[in-house]
N, C-alpha and C. Protein backbone atom coordinates (compact mmCIF):
# COMPACT_ATOMS: atom_id res chain seq x y z
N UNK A 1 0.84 -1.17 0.00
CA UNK A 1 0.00 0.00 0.00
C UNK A 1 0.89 1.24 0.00
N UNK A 2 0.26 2.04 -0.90
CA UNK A 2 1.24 3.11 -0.98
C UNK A 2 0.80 4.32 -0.41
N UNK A 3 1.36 5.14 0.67
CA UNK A 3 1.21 5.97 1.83
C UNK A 3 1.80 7.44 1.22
N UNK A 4 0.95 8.08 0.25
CA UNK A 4 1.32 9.93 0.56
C UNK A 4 2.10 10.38 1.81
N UNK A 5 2.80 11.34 1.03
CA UNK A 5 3.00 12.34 2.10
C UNK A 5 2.11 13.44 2.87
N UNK A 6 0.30 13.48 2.13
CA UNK A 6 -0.24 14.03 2.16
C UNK A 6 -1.46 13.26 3.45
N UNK A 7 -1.41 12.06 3.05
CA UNK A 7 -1.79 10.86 4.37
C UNK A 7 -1.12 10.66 5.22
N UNK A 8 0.46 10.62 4.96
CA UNK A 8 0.85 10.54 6.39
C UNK A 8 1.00 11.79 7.27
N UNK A 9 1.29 12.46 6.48
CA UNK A 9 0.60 13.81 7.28
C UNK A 9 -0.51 14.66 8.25
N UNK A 10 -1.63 13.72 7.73
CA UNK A 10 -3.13 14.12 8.05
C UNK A 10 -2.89 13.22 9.27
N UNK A 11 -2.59 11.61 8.95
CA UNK A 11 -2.55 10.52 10.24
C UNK A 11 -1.53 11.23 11.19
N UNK A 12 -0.19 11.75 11.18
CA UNK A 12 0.16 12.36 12.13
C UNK A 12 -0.83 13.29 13.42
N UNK A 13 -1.23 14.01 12.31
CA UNK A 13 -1.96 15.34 12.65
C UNK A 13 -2.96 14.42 14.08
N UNK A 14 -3.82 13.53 13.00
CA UNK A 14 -4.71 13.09 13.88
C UNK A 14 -4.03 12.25 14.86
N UNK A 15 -2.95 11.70 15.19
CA UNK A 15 -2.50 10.78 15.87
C UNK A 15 -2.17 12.08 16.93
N UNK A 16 -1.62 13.14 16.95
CA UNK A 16 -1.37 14.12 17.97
C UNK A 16 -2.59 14.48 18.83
N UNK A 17 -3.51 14.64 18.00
CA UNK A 17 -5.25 15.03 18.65
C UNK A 17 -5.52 13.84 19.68
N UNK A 18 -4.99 12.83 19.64
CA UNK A 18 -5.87 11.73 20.31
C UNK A 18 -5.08 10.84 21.17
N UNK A 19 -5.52 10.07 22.14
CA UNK A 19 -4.49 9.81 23.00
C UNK A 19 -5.04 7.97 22.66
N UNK A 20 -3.83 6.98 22.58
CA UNK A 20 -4.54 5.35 21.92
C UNK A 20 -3.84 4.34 22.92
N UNK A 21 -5.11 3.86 23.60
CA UNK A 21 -4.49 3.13 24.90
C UNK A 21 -3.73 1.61 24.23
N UNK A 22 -4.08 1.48 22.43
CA UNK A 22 -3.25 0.88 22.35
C UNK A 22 -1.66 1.04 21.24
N UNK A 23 -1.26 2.36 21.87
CA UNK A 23 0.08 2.75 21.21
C UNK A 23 -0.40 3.33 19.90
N UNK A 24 -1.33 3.15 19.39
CA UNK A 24 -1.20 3.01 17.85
C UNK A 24 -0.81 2.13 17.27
N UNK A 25 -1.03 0.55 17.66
CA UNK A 25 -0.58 -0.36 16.96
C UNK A 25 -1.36 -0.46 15.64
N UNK A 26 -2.47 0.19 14.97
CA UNK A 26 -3.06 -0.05 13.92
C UNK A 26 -1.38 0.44 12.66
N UNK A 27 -1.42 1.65 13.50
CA UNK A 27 -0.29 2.26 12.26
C UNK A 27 0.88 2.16 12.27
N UNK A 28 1.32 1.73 13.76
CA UNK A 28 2.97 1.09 13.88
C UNK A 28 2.88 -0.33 13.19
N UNK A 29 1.78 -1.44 13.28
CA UNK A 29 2.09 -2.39 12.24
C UNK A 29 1.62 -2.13 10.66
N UNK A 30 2.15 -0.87 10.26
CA UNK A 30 1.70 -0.89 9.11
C UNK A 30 0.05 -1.15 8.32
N UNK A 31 -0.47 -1.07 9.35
CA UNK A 31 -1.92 -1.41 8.79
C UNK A 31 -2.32 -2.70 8.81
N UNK A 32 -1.58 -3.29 9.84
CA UNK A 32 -1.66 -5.05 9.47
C UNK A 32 -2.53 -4.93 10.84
N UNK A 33 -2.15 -4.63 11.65
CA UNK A 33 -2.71 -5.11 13.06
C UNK A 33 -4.43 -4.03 13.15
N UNK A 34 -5.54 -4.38 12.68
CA UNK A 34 -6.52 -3.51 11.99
C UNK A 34 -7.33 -4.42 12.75
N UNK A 35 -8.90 -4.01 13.67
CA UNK A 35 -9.97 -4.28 13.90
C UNK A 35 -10.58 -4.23 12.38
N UNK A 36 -11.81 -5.26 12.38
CA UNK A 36 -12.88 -4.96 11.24
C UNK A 36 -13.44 -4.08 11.29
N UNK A 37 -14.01 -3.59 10.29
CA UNK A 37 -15.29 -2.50 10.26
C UNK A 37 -15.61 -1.91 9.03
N UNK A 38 -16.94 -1.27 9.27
CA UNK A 38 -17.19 -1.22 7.69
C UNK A 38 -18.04 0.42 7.62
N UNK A 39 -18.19 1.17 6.85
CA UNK A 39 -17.73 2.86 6.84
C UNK A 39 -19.58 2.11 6.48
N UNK A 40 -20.69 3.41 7.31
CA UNK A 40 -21.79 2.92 6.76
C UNK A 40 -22.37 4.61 6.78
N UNK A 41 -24.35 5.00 6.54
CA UNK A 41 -24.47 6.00 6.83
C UNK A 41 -23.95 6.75 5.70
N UNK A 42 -23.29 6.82 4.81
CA UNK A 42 -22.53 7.70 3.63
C UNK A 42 -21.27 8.36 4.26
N UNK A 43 -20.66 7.22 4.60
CA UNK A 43 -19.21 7.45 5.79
C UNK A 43 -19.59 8.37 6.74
N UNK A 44 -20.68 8.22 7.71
CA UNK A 44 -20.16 9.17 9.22
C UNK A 44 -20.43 8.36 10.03
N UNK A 45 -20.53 6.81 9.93
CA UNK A 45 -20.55 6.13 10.95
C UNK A 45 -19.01 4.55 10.43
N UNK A 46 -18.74 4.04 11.21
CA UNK A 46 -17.80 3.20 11.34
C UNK A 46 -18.27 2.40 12.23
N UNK A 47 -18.99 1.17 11.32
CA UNK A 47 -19.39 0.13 12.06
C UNK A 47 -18.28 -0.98 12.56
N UNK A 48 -18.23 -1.59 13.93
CA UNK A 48 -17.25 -2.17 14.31
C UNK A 48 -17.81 -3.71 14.03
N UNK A 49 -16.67 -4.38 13.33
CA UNK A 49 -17.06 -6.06 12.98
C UNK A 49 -16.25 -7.14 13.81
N UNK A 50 -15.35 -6.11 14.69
CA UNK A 50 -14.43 -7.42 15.72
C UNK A 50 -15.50 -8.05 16.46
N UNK A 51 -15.05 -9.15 16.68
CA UNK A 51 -15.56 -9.52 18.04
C UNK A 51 -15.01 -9.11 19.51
N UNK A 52 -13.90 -8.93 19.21
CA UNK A 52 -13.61 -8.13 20.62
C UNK A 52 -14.24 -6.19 20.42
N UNK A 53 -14.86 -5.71 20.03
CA UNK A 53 -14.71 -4.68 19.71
C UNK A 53 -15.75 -4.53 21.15
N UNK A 54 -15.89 -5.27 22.33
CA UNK A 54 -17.08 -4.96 23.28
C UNK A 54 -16.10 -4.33 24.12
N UNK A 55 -14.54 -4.75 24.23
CA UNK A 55 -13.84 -4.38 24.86
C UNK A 55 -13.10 -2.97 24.87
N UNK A 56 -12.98 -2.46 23.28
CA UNK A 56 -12.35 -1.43 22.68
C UNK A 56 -12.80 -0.33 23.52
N UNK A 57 -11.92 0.73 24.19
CA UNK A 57 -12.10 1.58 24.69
C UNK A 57 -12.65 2.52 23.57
N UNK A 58 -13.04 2.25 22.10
CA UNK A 58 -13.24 3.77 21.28
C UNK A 58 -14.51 3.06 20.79
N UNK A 59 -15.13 1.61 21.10
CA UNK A 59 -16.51 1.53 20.59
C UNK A 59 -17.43 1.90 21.47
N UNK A 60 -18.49 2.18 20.90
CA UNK A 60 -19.96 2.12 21.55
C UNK A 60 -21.15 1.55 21.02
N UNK A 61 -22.17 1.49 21.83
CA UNK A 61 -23.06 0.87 21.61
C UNK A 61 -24.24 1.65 21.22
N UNK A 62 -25.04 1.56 19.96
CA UNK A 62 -26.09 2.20 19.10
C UNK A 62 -27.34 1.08 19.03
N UNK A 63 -28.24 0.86 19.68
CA UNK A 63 -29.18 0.34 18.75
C UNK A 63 -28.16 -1.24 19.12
N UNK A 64 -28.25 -2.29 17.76
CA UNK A 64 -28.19 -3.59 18.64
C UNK A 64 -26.70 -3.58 17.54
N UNK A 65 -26.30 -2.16 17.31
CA UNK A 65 -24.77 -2.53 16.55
C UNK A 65 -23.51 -1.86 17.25
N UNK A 66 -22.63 -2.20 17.60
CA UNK A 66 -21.14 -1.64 17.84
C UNK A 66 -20.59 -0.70 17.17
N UNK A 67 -20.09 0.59 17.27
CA UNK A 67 -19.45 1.00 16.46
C UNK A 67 -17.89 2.23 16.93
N UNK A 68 -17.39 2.56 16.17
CA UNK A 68 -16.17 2.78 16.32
C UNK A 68 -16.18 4.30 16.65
N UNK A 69 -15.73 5.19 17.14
CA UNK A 69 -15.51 6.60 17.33
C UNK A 69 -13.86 6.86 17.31
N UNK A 70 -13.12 6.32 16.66
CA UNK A 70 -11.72 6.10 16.70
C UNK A 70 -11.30 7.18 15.60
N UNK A 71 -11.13 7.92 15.61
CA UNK A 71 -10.92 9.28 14.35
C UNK A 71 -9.73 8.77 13.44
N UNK A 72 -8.72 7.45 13.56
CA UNK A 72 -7.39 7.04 13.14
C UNK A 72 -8.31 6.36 12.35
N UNK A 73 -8.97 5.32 12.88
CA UNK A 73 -9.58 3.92 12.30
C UNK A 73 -10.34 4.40 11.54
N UNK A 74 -11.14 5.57 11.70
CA UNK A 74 -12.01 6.08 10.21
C UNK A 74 -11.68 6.87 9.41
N UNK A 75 -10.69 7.21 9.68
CA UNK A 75 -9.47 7.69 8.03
C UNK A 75 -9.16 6.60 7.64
N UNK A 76 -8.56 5.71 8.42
CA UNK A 76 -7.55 4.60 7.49
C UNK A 76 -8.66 4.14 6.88
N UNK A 77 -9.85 3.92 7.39
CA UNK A 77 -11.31 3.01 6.64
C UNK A 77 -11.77 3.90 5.26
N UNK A 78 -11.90 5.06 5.31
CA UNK A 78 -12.22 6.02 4.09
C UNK A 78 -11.31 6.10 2.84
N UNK A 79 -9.48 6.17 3.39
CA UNK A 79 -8.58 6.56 2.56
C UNK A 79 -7.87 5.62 2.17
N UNK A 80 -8.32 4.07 2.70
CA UNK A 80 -7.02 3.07 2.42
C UNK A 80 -8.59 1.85 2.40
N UNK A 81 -9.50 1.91 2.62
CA UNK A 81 -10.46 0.98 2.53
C UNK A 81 -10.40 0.09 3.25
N UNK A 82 -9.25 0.02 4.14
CA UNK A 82 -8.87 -1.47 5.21
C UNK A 82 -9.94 -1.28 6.51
């Protein structure tokens, strides 16, 4: 996957705004270490598909679905589709 300077830029930006109880391992492993989820709503929601996602300090609960409030995880979901 090929990473702009214009994306890694923005992910900086947003990685400064936000504090990630887990390091940022989504973006220190390169995008490998990724919860599921799927961009719904016309992208303003980020539905969560882990099964651990009950645990995730950035999901919540809507109605009878999980979903993500992680501002990292819904860029990488919009701009990289993972």
């Amino acid at each position: 996957m090929d990473i702009t300077e214009e994306h890694e830029r923005q992910i900086r930006e947003i990685m400064r705004g936000m504090q990630c109880p887990k390091d940022f391992e989504c973006y220190k492993s390169g995008f490998e270490n990724l919860c599921e989820v799927r961009i719904i709503c016309d992208g303003k929601l980020v539905k969560c598909l882990d099964e651990n996602g009950e645990i995730c300090e950035f999901g919540f609960t809507f109605g009878s679905g999980r979903f993500c409030k992680c501002s990292l995880r819904k860029y990488i979901a919009e701009n990289f589709k993972l």
